[in-house]
PDB file of N, CA and C in Angstrom:
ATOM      1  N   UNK A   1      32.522 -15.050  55.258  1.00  0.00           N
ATOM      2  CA  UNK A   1      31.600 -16.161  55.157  1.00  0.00           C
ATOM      3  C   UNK A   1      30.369 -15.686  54.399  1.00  0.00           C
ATOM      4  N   UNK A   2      29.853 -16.590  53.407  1.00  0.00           N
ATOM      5  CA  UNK A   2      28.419 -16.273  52.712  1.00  0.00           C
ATOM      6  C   UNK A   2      27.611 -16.569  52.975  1.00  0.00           C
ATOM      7  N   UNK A   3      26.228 -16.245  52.943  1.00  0.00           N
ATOM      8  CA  UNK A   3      25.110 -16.398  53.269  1.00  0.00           C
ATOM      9  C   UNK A   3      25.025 -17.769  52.381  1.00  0.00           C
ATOM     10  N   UNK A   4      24.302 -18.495  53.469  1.00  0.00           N
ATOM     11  CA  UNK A   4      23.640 -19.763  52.526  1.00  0.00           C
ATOM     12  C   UNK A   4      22.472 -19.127  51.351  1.00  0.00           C
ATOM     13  N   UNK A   5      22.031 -19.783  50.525  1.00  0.00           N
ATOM     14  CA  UNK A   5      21.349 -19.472  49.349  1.00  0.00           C
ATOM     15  C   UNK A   5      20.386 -20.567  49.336  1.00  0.00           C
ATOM     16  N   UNK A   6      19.322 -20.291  48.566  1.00  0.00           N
ATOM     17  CA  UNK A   6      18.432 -21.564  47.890  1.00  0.00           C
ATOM     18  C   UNK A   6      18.040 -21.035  46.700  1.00  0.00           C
ATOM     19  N   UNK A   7      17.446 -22.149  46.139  1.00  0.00           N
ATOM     20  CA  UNK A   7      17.057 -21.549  44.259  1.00  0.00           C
ATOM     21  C   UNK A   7      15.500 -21.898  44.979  1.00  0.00           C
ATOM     22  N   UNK A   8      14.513 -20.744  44.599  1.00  0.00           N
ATOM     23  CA  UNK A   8      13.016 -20.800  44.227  1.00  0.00           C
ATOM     24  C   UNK A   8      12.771 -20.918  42.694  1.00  0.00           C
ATOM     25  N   UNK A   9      11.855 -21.318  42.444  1.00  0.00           N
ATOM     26  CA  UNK A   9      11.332 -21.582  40.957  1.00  0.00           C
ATOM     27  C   UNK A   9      10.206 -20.668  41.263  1.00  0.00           C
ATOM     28  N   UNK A  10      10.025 -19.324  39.827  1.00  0.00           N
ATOM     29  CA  UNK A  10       8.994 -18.711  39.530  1.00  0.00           C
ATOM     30  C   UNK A  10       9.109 -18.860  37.964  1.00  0.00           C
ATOM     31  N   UNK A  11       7.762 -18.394  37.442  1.00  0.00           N
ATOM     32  CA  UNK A  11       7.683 -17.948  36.132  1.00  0.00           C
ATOM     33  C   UNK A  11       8.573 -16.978  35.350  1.00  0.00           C
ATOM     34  N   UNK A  12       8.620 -17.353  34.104  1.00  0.00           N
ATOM     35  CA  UNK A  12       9.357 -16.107  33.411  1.00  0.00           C
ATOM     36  C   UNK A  12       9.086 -14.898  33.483  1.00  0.00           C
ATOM     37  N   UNK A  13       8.032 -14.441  33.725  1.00  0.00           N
ATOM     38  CA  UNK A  13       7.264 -13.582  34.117  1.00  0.00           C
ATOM     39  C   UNK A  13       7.287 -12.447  34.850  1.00  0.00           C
ATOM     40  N   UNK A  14       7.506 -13.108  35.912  1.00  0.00           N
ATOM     41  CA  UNK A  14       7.443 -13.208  37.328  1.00  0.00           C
ATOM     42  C   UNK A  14       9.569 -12.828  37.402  1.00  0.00           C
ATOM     43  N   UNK A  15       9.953 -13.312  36.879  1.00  0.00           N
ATOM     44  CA  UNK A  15      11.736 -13.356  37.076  1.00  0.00           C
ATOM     45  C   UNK A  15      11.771 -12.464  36.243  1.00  0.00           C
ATOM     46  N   UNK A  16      11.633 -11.859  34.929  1.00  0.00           N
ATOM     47  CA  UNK A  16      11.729 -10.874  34.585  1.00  0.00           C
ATOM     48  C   UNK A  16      11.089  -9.968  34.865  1.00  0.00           C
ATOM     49  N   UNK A  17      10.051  -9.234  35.572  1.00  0.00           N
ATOM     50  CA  UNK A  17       9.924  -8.240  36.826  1.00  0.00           C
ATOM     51  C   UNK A  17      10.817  -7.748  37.298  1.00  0.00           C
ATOM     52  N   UNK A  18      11.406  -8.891  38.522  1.00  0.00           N
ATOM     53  CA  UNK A  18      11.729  -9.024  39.480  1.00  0.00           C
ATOM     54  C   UNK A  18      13.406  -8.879  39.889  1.00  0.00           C
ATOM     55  N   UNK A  19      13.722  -8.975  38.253  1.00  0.00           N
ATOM     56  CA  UNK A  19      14.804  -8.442  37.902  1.00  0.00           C
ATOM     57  C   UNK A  19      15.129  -6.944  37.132  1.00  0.00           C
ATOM     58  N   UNK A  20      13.946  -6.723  36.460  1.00  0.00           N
ATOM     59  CA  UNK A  20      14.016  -5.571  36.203  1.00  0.00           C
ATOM     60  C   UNK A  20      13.807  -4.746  37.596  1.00  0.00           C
ATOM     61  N   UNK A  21      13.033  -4.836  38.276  1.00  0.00           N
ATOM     62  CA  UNK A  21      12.761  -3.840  39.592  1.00  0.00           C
ATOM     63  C   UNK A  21      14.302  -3.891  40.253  1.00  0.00           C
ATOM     64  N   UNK A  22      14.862  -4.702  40.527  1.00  0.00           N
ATOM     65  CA  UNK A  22      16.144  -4.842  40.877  1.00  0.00           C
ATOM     66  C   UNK A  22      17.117  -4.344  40.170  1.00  0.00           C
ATOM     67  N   UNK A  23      17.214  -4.210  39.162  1.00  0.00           N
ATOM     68  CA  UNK A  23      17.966  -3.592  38.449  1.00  0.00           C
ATOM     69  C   UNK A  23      17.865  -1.748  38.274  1.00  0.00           C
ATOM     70  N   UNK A  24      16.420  -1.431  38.593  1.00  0.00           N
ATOM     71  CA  UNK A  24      15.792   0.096  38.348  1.00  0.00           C
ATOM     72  C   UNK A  24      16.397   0.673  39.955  1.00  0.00           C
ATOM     73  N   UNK A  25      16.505  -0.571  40.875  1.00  0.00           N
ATOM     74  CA  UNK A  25      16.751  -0.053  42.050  1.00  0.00           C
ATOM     75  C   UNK A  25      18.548   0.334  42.646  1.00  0.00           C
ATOM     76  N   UNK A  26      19.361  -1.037  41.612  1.00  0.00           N
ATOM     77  CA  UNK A  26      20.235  -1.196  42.227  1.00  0.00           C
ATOM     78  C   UNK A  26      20.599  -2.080  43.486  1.00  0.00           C
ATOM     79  N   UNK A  27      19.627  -3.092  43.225  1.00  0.00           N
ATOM     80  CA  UNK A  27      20.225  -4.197  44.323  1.00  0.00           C
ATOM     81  C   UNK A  27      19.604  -5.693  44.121  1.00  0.00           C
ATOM     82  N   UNK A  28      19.621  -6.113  44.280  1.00  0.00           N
ATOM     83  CA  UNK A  28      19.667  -7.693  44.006  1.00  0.00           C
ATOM     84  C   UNK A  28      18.145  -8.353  43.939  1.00  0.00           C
ATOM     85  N   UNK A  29      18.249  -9.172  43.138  1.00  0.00           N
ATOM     86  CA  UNK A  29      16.714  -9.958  43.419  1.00  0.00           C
ATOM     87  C   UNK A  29      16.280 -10.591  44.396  1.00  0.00           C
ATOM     88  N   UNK A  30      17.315 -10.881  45.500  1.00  0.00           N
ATOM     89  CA  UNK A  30      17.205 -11.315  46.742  1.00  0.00           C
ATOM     90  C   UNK A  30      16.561 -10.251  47.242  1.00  0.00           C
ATOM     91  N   UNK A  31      17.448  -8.665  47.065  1.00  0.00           N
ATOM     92  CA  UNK A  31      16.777  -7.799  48.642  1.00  0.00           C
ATOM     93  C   UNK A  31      15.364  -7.583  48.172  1.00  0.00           C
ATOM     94  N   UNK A  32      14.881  -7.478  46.642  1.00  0.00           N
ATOM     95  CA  UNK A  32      14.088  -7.168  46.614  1.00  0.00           C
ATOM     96  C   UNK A  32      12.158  -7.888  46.706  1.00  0.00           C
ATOM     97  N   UNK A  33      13.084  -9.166  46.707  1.00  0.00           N
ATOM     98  CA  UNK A  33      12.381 -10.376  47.462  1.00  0.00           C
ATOM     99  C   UNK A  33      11.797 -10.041  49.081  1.00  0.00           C
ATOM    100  N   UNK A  34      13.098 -10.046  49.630  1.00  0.00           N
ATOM    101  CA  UNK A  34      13.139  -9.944  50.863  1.00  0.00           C
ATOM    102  C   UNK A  34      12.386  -8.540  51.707  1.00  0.00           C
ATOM    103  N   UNK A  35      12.313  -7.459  50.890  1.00  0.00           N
ATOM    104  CA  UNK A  35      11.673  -6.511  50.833  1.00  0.00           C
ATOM    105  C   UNK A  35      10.462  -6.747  50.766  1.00  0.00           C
ATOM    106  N   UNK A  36       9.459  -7.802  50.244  1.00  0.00           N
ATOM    107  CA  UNK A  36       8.459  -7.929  49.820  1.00  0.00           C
ATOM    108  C   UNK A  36       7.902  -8.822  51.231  1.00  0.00           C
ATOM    109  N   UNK A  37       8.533  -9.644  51.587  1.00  0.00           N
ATOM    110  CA  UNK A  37       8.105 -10.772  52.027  1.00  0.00           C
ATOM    111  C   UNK A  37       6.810 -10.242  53.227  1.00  0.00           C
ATOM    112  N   UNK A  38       7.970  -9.422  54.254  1.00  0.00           N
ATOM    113  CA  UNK A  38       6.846  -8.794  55.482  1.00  0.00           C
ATOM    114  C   UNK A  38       5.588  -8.329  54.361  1.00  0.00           C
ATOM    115  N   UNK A  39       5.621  -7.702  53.254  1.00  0.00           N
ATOM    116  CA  UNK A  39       3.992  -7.472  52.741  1.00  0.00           C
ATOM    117  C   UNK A  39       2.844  -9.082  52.649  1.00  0.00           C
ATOM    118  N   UNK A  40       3.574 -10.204  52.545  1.00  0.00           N
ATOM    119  CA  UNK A  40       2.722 -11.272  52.061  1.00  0.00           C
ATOM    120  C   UNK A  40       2.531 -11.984  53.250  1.00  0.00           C
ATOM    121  N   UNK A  41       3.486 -11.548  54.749  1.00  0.00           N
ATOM    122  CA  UNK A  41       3.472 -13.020  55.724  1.00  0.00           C
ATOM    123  C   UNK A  41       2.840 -12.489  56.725  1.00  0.00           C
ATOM    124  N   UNK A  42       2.366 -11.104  56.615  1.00  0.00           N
ATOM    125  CA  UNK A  42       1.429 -10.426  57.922  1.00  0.00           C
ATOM    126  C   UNK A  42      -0.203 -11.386  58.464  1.00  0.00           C
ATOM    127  N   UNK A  43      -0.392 -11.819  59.197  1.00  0.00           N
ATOM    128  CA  UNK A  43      -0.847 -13.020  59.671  1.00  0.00           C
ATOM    129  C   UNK A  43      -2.758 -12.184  59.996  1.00  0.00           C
ATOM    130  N   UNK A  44      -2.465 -11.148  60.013  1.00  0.00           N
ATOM    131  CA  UNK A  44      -3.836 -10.021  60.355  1.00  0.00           C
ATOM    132  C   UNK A  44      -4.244 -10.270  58.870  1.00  0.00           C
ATOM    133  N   UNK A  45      -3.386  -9.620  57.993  1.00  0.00           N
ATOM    134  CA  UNK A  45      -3.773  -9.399  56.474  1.00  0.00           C
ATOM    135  C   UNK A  45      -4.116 -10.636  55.788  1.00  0.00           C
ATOM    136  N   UNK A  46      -3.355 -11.714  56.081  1.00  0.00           N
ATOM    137  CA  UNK A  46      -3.589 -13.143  55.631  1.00  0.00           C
ATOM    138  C   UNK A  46      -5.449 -13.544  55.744  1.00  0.00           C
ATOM    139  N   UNK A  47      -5.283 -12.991  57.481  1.00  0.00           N
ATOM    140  CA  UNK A  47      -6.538 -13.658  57.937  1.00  0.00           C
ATOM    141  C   UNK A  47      -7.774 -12.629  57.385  1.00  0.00           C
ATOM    142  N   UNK A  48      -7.774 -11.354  56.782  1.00  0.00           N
ATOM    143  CA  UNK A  48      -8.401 -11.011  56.438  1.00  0.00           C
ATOM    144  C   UNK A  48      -8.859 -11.099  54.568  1.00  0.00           C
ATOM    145  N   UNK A  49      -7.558 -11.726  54.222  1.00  0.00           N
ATOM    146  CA  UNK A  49      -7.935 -12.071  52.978  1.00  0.00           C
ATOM    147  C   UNK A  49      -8.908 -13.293  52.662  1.00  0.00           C
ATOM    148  N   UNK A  50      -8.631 -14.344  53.678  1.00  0.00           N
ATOM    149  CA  UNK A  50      -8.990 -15.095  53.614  1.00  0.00           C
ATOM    150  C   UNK A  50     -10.953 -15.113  54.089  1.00  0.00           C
ATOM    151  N   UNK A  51     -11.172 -14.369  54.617  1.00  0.00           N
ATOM    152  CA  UNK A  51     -12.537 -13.895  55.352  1.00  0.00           C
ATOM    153  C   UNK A  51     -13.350 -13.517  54.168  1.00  0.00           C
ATOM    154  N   UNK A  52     -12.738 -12.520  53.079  1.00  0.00           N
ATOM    155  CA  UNK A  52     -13.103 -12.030  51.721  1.00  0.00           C
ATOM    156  C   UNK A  52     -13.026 -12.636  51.476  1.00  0.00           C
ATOM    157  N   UNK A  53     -12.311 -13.874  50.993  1.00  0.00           N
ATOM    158  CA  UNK A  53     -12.018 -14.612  49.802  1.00  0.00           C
ATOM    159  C   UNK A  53     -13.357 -16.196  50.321  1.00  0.00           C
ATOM    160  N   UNK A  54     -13.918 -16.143  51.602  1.00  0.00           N
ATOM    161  CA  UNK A  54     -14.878 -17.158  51.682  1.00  0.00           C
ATOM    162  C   UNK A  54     -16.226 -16.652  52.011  1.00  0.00           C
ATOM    163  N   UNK A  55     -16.424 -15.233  51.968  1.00  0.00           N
ATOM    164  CA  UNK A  55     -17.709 -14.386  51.664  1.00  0.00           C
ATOM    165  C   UNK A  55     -17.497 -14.755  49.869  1.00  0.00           C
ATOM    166  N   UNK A  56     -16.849 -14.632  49.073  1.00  0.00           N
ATOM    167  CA  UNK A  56     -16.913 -14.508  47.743  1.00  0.00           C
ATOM    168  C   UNK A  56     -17.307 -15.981  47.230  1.00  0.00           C
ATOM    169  N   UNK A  57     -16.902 -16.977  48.148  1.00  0.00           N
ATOM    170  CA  UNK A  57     -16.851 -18.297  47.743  1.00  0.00           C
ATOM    171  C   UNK A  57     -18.434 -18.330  48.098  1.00  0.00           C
ATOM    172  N   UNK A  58     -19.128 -17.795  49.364  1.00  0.00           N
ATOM    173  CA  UNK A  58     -20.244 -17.743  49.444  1.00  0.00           C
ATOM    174  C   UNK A  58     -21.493 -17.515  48.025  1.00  0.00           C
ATOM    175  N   UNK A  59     -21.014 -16.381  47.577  1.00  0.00           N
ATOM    176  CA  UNK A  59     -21.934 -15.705  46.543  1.00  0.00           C
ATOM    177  C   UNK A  59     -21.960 -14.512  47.192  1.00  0.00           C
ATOM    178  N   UNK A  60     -21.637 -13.891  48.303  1.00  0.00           N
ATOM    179  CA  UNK A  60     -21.902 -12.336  48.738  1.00  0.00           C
ATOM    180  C   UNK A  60     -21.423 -11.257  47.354  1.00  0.00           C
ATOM    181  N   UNK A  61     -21.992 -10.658  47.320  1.00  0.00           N
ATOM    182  CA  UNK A  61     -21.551  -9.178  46.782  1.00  0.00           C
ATOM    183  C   UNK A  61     -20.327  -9.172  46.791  1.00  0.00           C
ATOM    184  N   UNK A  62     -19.788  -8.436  45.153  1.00  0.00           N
ATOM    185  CA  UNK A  62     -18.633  -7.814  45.154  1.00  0.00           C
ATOM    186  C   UNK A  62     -18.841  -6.919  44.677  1.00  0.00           C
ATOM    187  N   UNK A  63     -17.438  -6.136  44.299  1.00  0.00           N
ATOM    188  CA  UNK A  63     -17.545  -4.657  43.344  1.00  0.00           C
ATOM    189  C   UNK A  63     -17.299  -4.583  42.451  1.00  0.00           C
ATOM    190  N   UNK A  64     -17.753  -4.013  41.654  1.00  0.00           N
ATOM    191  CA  UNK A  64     -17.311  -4.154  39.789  1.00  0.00           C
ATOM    192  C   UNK A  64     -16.344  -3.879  39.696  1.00  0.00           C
ATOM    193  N   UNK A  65     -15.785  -4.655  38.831  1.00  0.00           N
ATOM    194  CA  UNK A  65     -13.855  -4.280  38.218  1.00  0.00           C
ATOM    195  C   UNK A  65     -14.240  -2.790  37.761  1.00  0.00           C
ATOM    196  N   UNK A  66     -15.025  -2.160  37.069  1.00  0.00           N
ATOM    197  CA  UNK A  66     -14.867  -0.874  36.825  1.00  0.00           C
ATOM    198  C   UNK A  66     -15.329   0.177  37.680  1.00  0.00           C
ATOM    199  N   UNK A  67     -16.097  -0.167  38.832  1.00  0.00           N
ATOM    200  CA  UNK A  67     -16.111   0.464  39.873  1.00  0.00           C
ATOM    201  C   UNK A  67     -14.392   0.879  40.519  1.00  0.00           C
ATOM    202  N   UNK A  68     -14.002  -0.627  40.841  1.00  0.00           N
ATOM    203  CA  UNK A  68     -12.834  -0.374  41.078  1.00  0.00           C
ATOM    204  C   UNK A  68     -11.378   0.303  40.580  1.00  0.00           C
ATOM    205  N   UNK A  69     -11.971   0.554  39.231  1.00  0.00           N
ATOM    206  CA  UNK A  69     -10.699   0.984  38.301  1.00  0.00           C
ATOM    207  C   UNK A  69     -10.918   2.020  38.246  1.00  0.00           C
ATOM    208  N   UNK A  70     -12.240   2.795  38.149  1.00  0.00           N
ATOM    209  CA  UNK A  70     -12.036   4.277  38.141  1.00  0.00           C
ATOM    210  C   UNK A  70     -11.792   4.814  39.559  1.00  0.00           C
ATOM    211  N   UNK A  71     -11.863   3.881  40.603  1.00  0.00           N
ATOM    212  CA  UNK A  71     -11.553   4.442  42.241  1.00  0.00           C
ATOM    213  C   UNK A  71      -9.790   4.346  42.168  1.00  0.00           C
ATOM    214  N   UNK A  72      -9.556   3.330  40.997  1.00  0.00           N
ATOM    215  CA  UNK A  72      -7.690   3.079  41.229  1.00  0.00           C
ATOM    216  C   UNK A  72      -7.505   4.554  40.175  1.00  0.00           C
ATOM    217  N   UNK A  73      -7.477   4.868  39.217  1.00  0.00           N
ATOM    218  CA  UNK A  73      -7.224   5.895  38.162  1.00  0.00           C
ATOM    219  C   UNK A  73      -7.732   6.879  38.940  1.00  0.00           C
ATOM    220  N   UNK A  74      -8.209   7.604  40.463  1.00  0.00           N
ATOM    221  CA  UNK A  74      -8.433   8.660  40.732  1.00  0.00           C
ATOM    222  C   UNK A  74      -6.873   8.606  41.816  1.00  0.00           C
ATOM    223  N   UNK A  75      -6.453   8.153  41.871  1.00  0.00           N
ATOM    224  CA  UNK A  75      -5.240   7.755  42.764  1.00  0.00           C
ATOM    225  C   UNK A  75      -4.311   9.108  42.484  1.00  0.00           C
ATOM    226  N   UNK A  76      -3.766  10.107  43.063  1.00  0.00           N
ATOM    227  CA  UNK A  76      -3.026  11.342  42.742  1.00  0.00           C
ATOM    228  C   UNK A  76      -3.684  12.297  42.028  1.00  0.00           C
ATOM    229  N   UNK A  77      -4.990  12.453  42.348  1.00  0.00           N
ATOM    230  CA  UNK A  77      -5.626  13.501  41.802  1.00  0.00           C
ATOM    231  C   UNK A  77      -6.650  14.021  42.673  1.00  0.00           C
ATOM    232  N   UNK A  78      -7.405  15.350  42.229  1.00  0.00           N
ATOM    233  CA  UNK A  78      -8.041  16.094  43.469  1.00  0.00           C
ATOM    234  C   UNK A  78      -9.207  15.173  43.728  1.00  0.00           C
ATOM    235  N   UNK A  79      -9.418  13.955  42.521  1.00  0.00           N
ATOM    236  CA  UNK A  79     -10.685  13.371  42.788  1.00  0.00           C
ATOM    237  C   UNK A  79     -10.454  12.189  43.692  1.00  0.00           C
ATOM    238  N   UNK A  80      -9.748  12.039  44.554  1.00  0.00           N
ATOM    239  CA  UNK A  80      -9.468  10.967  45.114  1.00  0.00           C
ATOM    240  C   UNK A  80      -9.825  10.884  46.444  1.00  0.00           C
ATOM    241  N   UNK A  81     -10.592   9.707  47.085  1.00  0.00           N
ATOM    242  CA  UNK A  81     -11.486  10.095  47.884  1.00  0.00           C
ATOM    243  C   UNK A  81     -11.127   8.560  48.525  1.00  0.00           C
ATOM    244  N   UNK A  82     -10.856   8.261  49.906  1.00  0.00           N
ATOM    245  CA  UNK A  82     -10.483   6.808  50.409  1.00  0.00           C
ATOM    246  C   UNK A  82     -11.603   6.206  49.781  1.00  0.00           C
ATOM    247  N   UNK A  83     -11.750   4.725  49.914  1.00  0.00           N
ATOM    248  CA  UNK A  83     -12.476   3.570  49.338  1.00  0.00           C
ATOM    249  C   UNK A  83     -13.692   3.839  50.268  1.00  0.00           C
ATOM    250  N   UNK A  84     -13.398   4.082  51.087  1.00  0.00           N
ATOM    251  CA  UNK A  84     -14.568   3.874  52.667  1.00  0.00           C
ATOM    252  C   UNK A  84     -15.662   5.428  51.897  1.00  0.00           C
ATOM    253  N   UNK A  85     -15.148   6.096  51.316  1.00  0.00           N
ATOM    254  CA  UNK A  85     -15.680   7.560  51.166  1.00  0.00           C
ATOM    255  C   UNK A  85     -16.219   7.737  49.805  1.00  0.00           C
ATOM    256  N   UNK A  86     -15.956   6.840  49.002  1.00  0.00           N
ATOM    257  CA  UNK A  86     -16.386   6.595  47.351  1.00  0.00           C
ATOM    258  C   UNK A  86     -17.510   6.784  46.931  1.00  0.00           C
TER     259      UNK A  86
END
């Protein structure tokens, strides 16, 4: 017996990714969907995005994209220091 199926609609974009990652892995665009999902439906993380995302709607402070990019480009190197420690 097969698993029932549904078709989602994404971007081309987005489907060619998602097929390449699947393909680099060896398994389907489903598992690798399905792999993802627990990262987006965690209900803590949700609620904390959402907390940021209505301080920002406020006008509070953010961090510069290049603040942030040279904290992402220290990522595997001796200069790498958690976010909290920057």
């Amino acid at each position: 017996m097969s698993a029932k199926t549904e078709s989602i609609e994404v971007d081309g974009d987005t489907a060619t990714v998602l097929k390449e990652r699947a393909a680099e892995r060896g398994v389907s665009v489903a598992q690798v969907v399905a792999e993802l999902v627990p990262l987006a439906v965690d209900d803590a993380a949700l609620a904390e995005l959402d907390r940021r995302w209505a301080a920002i709607e406020r006008g509070e402070p953010t961090v510069a994209h290049a603040e942030v990019e040279r904290w992402l480009k220290s990522w595997g190197t001796a200069d790498f220091r958690p976010w909290s420690g920057r």
